[in-house]
PDB file of N, CA and C in Angstrom:
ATOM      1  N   UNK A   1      -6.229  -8.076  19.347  1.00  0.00           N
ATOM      2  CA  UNK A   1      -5.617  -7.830  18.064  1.00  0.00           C
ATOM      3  C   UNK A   1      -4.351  -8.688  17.960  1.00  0.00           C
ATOM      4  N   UNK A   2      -3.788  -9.004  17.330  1.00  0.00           N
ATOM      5  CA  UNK A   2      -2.956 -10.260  16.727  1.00  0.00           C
ATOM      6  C   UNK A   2      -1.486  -9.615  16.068  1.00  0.00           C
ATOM      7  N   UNK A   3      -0.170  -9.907  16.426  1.00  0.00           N
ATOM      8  CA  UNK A   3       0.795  -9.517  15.785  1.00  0.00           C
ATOM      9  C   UNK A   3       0.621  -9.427  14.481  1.00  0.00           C
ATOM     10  N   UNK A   4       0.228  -9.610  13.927  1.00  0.00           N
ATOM     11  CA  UNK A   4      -0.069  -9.726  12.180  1.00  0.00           C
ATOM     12  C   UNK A   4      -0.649  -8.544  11.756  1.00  0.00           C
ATOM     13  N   UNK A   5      -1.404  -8.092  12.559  1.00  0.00           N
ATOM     14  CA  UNK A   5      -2.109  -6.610  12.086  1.00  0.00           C
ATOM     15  C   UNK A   5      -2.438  -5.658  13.245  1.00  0.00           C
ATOM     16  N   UNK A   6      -1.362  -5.184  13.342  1.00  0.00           N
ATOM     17  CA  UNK A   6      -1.243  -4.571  14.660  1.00  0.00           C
ATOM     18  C   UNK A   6      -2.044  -2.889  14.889  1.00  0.00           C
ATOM     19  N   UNK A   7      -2.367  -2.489  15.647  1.00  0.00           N
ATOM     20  CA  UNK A   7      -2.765  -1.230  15.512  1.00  0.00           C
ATOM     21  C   UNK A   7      -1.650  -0.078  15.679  1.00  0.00           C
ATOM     22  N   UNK A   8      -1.044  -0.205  16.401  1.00  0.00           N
ATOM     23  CA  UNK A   8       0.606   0.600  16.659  1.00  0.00           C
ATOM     24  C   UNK A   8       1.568   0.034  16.588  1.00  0.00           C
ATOM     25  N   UNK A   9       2.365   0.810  16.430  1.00  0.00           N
ATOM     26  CA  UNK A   9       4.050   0.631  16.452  1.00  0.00           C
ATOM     27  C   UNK A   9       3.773  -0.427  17.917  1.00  0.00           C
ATOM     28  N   UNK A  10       3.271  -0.308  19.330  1.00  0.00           N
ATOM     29  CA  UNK A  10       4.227  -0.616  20.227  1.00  0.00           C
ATOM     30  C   UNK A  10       3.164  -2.311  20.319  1.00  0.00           C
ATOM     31  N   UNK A  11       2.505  -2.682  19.625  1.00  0.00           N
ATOM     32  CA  UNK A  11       1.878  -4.120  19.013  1.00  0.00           C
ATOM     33  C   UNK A  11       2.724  -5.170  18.143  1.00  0.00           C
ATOM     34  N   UNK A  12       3.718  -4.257  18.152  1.00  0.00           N
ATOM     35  CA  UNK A  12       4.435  -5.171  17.627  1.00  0.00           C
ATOM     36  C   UNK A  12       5.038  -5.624  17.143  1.00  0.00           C
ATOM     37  N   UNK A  13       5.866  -6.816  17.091  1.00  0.00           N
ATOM     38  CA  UNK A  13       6.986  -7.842  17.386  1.00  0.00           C
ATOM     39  C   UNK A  13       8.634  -7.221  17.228  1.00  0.00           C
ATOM     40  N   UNK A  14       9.440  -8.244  17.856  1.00  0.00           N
ATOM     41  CA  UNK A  14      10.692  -7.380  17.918  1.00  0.00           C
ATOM     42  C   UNK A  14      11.572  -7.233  16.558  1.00  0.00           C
ATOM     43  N   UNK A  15      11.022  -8.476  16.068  1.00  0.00           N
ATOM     44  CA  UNK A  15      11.150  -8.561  14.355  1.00  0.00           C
ATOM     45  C   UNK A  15      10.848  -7.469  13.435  1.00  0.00           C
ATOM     46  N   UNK A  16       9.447  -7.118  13.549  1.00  0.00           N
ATOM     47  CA  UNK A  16       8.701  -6.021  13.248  1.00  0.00           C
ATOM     48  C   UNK A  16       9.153  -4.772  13.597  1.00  0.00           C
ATOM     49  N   UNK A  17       9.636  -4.483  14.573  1.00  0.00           N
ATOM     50  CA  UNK A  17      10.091  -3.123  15.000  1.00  0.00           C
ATOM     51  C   UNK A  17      11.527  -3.275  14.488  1.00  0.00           C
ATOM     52  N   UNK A  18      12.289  -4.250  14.377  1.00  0.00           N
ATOM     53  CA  UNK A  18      13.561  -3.960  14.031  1.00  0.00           C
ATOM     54  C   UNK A  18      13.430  -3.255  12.579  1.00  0.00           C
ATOM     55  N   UNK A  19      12.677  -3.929  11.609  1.00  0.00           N
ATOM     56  CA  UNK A  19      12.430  -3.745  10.227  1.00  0.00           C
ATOM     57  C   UNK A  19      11.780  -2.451  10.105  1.00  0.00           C
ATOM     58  N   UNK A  20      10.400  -2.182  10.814  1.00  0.00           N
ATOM     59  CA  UNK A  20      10.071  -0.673  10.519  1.00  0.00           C
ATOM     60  C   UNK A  20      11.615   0.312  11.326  1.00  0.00           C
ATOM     61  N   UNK A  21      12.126   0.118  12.021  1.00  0.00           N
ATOM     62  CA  UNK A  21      13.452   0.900  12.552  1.00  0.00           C
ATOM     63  C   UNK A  21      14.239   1.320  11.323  1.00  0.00           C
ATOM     64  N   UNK A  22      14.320   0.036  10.959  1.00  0.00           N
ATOM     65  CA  UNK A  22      15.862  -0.054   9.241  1.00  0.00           C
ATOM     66  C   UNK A  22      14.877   0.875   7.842  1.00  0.00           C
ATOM     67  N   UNK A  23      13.628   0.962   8.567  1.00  0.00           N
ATOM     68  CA  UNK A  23      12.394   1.267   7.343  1.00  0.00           C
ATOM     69  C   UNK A  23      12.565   2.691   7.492  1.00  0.00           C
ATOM     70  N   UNK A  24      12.771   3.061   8.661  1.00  0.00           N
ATOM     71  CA  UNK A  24      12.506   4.737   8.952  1.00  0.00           C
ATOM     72  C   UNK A  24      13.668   5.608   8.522  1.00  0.00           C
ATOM     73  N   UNK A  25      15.123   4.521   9.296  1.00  0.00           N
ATOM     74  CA  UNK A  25      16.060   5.080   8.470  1.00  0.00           C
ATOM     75  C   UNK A  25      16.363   5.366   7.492  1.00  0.00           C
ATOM     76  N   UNK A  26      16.608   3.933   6.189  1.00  0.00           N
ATOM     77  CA  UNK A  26      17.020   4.007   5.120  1.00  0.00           C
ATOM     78  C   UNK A  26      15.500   4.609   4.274  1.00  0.00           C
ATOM     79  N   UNK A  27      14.670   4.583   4.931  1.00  0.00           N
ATOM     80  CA  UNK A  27      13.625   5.148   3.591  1.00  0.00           C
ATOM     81  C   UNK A  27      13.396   6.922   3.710  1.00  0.00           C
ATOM     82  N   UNK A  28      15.017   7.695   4.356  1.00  0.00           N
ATOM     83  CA  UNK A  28      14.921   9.186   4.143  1.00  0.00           C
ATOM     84  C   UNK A  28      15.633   8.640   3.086  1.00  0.00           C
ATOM     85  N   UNK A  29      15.811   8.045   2.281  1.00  0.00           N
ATOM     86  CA  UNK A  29      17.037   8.252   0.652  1.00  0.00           C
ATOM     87  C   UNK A  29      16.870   7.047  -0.372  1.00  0.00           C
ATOM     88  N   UNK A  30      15.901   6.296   0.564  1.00  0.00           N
ATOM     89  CA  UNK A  30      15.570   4.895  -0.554  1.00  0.00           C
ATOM     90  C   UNK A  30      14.307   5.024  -0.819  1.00  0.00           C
ATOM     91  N   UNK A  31      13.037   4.370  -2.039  1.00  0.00           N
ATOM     92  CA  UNK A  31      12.382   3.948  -1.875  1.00  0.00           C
ATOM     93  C   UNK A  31      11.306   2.721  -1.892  1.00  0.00           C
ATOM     94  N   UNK A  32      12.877   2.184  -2.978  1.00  0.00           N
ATOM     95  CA  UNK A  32      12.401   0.549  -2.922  1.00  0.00           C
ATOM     96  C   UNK A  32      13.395  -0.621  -2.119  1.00  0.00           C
ATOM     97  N   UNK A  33      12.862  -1.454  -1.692  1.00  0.00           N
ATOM     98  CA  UNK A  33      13.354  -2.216  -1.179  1.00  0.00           C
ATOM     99  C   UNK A  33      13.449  -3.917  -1.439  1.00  0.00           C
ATOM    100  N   UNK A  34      14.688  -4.471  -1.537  1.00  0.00           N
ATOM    101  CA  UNK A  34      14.430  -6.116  -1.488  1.00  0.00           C
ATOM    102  C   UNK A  34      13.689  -6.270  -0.281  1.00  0.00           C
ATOM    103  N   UNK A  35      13.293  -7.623   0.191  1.00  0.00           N
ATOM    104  CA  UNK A  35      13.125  -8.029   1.448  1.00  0.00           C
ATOM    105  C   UNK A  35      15.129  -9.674   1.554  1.00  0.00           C
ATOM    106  N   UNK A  36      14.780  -9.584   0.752  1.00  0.00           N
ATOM    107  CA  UNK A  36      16.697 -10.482   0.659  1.00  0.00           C
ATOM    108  C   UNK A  36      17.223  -8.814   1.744  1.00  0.00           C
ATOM    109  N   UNK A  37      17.589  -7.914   0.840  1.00  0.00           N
ATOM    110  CA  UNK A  37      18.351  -7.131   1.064  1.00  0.00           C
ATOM    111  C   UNK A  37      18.284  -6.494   2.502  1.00  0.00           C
ATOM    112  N   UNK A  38      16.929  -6.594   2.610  1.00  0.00           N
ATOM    113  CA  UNK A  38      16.718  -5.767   4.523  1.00  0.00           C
ATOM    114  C   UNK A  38      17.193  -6.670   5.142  1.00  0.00           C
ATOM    115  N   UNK A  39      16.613  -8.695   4.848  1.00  0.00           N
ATOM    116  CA  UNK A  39      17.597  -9.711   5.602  1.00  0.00           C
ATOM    117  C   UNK A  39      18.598  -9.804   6.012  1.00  0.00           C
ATOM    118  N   UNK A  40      19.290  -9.100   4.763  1.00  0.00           N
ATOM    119  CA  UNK A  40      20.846  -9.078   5.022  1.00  0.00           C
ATOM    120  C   UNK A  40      21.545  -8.346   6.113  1.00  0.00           C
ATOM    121  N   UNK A  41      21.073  -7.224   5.572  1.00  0.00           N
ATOM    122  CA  UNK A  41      20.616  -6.053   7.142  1.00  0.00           C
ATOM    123  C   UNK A  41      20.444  -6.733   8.284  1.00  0.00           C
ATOM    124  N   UNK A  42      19.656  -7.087   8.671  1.00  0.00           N
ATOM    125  CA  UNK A  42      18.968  -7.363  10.141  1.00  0.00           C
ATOM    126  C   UNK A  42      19.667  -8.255  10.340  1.00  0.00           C
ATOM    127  N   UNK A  43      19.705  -9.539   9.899  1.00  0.00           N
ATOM    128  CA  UNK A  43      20.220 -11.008  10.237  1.00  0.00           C
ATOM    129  C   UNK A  43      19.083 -11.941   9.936  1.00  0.00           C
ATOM    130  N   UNK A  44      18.195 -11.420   9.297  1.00  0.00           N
ATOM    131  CA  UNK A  44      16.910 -12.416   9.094  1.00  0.00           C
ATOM    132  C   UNK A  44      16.906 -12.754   7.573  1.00  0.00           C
ATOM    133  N   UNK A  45      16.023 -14.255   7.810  1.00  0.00           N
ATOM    134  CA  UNK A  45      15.935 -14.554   5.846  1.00  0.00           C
ATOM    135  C   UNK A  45      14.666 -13.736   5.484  1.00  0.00           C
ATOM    136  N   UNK A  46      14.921 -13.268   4.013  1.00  0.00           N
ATOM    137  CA  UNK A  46      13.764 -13.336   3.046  1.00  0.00           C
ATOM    138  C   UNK A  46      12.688 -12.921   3.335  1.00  0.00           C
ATOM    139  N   UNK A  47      12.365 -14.516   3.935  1.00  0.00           N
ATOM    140  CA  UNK A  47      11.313 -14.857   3.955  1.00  0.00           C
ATOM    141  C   UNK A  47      10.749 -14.519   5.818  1.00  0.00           C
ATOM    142  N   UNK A  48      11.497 -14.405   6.327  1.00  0.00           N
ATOM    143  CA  UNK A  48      10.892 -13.245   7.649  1.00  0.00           C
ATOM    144  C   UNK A  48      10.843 -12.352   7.214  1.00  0.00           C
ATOM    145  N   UNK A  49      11.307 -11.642   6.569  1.00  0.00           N
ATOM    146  CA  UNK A  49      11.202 -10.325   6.163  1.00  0.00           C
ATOM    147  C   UNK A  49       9.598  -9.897   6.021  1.00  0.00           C
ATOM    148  N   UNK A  50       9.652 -10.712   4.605  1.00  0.00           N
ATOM    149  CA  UNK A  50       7.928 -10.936   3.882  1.00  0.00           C
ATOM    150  C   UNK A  50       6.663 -10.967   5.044  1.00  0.00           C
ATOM    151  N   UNK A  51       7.394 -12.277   5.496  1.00  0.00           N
ATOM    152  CA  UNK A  51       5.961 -12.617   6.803  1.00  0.00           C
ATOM    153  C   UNK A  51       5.373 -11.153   7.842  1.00  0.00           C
ATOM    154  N   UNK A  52       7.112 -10.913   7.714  1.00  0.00           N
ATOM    155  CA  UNK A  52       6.495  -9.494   8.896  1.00  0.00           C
ATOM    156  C   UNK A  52       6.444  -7.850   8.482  1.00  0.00           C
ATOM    157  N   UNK A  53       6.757  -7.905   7.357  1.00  0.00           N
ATOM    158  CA  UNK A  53       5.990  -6.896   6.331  1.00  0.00           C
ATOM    159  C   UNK A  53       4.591  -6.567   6.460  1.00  0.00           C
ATOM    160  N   UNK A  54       4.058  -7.387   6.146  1.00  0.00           N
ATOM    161  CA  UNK A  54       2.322  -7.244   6.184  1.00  0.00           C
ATOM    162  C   UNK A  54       1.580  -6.947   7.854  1.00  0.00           C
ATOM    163  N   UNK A  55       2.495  -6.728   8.754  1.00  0.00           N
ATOM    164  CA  UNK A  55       1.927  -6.182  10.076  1.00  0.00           C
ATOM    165  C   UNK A  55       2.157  -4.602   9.731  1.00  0.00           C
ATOM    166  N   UNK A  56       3.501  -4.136   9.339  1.00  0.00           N
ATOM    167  CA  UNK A  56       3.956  -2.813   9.020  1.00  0.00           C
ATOM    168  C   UNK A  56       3.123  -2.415   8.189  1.00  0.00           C
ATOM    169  N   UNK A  57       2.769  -3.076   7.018  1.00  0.00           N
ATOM    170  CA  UNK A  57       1.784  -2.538   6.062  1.00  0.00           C
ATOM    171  C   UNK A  57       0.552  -2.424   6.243  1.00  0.00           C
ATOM    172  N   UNK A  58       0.113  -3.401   7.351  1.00  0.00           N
ATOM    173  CA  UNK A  58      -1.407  -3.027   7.650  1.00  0.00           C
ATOM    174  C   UNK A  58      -1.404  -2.735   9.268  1.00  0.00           C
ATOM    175  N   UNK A  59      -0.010  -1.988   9.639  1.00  0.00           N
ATOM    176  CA  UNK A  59      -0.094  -0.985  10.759  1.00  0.00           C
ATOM    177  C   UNK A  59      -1.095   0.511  10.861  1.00  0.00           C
ATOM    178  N   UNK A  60      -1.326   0.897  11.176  1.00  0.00           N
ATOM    179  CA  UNK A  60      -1.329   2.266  11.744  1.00  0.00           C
ATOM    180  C   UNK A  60      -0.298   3.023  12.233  1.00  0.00           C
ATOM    181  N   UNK A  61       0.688   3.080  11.047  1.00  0.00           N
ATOM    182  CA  UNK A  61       2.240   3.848  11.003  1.00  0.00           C
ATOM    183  C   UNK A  61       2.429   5.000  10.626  1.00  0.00           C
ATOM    184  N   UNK A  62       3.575   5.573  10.810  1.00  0.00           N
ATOM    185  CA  UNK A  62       3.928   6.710   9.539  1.00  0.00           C
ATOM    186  C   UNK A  62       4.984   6.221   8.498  1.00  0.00           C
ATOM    187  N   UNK A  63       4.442   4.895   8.414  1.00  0.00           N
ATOM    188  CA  UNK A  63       5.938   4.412   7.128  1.00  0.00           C
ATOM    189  C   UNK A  63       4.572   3.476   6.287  1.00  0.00           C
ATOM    190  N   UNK A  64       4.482   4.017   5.047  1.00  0.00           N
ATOM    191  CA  UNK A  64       3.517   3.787   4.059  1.00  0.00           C
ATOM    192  C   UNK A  64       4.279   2.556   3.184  1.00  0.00           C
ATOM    193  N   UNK A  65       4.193   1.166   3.535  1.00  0.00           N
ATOM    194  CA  UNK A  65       4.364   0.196   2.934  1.00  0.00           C
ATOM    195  C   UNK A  65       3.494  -0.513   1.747  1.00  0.00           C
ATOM    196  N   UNK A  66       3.976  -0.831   0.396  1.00  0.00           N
ATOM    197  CA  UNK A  66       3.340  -1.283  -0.994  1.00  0.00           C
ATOM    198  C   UNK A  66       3.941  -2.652  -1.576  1.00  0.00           C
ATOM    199  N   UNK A  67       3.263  -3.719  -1.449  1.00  0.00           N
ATOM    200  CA  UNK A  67       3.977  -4.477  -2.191  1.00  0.00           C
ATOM    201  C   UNK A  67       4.495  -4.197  -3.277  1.00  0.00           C
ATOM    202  N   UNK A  68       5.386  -4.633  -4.283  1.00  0.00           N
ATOM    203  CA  UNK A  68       5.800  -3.204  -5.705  1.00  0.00           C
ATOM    204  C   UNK A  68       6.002  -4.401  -6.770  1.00  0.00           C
ATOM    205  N   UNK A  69       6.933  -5.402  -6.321  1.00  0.00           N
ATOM    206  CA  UNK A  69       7.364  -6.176  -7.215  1.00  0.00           C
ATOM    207  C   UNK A  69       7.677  -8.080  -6.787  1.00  0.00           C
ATOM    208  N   UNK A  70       7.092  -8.614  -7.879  1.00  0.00           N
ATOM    209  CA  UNK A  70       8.726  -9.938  -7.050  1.00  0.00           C
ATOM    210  C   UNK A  70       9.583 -10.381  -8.843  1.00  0.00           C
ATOM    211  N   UNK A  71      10.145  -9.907  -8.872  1.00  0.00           N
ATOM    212  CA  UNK A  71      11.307 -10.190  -9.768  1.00  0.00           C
ATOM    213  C   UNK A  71      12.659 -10.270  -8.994  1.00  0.00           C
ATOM    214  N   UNK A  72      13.004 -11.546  -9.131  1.00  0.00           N
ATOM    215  CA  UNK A  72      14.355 -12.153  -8.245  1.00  0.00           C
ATOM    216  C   UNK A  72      13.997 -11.495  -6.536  1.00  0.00           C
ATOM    217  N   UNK A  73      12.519 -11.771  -6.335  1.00  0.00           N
ATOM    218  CA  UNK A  73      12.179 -11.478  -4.647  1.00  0.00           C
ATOM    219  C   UNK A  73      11.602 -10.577  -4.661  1.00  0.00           C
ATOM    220  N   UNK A  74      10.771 -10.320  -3.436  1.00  0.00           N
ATOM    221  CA  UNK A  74       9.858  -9.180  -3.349  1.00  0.00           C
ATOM    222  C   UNK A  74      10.289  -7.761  -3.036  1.00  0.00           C
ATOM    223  N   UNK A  75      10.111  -6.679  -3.837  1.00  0.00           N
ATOM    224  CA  UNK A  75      10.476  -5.542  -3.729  1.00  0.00           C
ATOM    225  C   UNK A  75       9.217  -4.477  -2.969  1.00  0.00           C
ATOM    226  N   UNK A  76       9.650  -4.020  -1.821  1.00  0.00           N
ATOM    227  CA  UNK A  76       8.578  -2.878  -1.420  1.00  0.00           C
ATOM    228  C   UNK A  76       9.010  -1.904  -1.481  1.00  0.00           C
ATOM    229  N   UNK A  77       7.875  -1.092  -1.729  1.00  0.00           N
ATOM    230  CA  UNK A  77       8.012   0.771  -2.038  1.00  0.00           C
ATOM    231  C   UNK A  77       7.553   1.266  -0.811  1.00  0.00           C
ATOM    232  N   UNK A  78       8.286   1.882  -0.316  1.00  0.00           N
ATOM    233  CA  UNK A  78       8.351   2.236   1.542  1.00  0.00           C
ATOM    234  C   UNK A  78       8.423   4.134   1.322  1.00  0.00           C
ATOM    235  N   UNK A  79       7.209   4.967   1.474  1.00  0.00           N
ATOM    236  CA  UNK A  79       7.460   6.353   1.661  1.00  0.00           C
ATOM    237  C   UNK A  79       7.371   6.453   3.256  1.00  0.00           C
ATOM    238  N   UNK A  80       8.075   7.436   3.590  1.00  0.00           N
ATOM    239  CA  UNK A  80       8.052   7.521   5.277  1.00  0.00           C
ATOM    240  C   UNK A  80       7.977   8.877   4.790  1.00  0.00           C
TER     241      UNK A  80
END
Protein backbone atom coordinates (compact mmCIF):
# COMPACT_ATOMS: atom_id res chain seq x y z
CA UNK A 1 0.00 0.00 0.00
CA UNK A 2 1.49 3.42 -0.91
CA UNK A 3 1.65 6.69 1.28
CA UNK A 4 -1.04 8.20 -0.78
CA UNK A 5 -3.75 5.94 0.41
CA UNK A 6 -2.92 4.60 3.41
CA UNK A 7 -4.93 2.12 5.42
CA UNK A 8 -4.11 3.61 9.05
CA UNK A 9 -3.09 6.38 10.84
CA UNK A 10 0.40 4.58 11.51
CA UNK A 11 0.92 4.33 7.16
CA UNK A 12 1.48 7.37 7.20
CA UNK A 13 3.86 10.12 6.48
CA UNK A 14 5.21 12.55 9.03
CA UNK A 15 3.61 15.29 6.97
CA UNK A 16 0.40 13.45 7.11
CA UNK A 17 0.30 12.79 10.71
CA UNK A 18 1.34 16.24 11.56
CA UNK A 19 -1.86 17.56 9.59
CA UNK A 20 -4.38 14.83 10.73
CA UNK A 21 -2.77 15.86 14.52
CA UNK A 22 -3.67 19.90 13.79
CA UNK A 23 -7.02 18.03 12.15
CA UNK A 24 -8.02 16.34 15.43
CA UNK A 25 -7.35 19.28 17.40
CA UNK A 26 -8.70 22.25 15.78
CA UNK A 27 -11.65 20.26 14.20
CA UNK A 28 -13.34 19.97 18.12
CA UNK A 29 -14.48 23.88 17.17
CA UNK A 30 -13.74 24.27 13.40
CA UNK A 31 -15.17 22.82 10.46
CA UNK A 32 -13.78 24.27 7.53
CA UNK A 33 -10.50 24.63 6.68
CA UNK A 34 -7.91 26.58 4.23
CA UNK A 35 -5.11 24.30 3.28
CA UNK A 36 -2.90 28.11 3.06
CA UNK A 37 -4.14 28.34 6.60
CA UNK A 38 -3.13 24.71 8.12
CA UNK A 39 0.39 25.70 6.08
CA UNK A 40 0.71 28.40 8.07
CA UNK A 41 0.23 26.24 11.04
CA UNK A 42 2.58 23.52 10.38
CA UNK A 43 5.36 25.30 8.38
CA UNK A 44 4.30 23.76 5.10
CA UNK A 45 3.02 25.44 1.69
CA UNK A 46 -0.45 25.12 0.31
CA UNK A 47 0.29 23.06 -1.77
CA UNK A 48 1.73 20.17 0.68
CA UNK A 49 -1.02 20.59 2.42
CA UNK A 50 -3.37 19.56 -0.70
CA UNK A 51 -0.94 16.72 -1.84
CA UNK A 52 -1.24 15.15 1.60
CA UNK A 53 -4.84 15.65 2.24
CA UNK A 54 -5.98 12.99 -0.04
CA UNK A 55 -4.05 10.13 2.09
CA UNK A 56 -6.19 11.51 5.26
CA UNK A 57 -9.19 11.52 3.12
CA UNK A 58 -8.86 8.24 1.68
CA UNK A 59 -7.50 6.93 5.14
CA UNK A 60 -9.27 4.61 7.29
CA UNK A 61 -9.55 7.42 10.08
CA UNK A 62 -11.78 8.90 12.53
CA UNK A 63 -11.35 12.43 10.94
CA UNK A 64 -13.95 12.52 7.95
CA UNK A 65 -12.20 14.70 5.29
CA UNK A 66 -14.39 16.58 2.07
CA UNK A 67 -13.02 18.54 -0.44
CA UNK A 68 -15.65 21.72 0.08
CA UNK A 69 -14.32 24.53 -1.89
CA UNK A 70 -11.39 26.38 -3.89
CA UNK A 71 -12.26 30.04 -3.78
CA UNK A 72 -8.92 31.96 -2.99
CA UNK A 73 -7.56 28.00 -2.22
CA UNK A 74 -8.88 24.89 -1.24
CA UNK A 75 -11.20 24.72 1.64
CA UNK A 76 -11.90 21.25 3.53
CA UNK A 77 -14.80 20.31 5.69
CA UNK A 78 -13.09 18.10 8.39
CA UNK A 79 -15.88 16.36 11.02
CA UNK A 80 -13.87 14.40 13.65
Amino acid sequence: MSATAPAAATELTDKQRQILTYLRREGRTKTYFKSRLIGEELGLSAKEVGANMSAIRDGALDVDVEKWGYSSGTTWKVSV
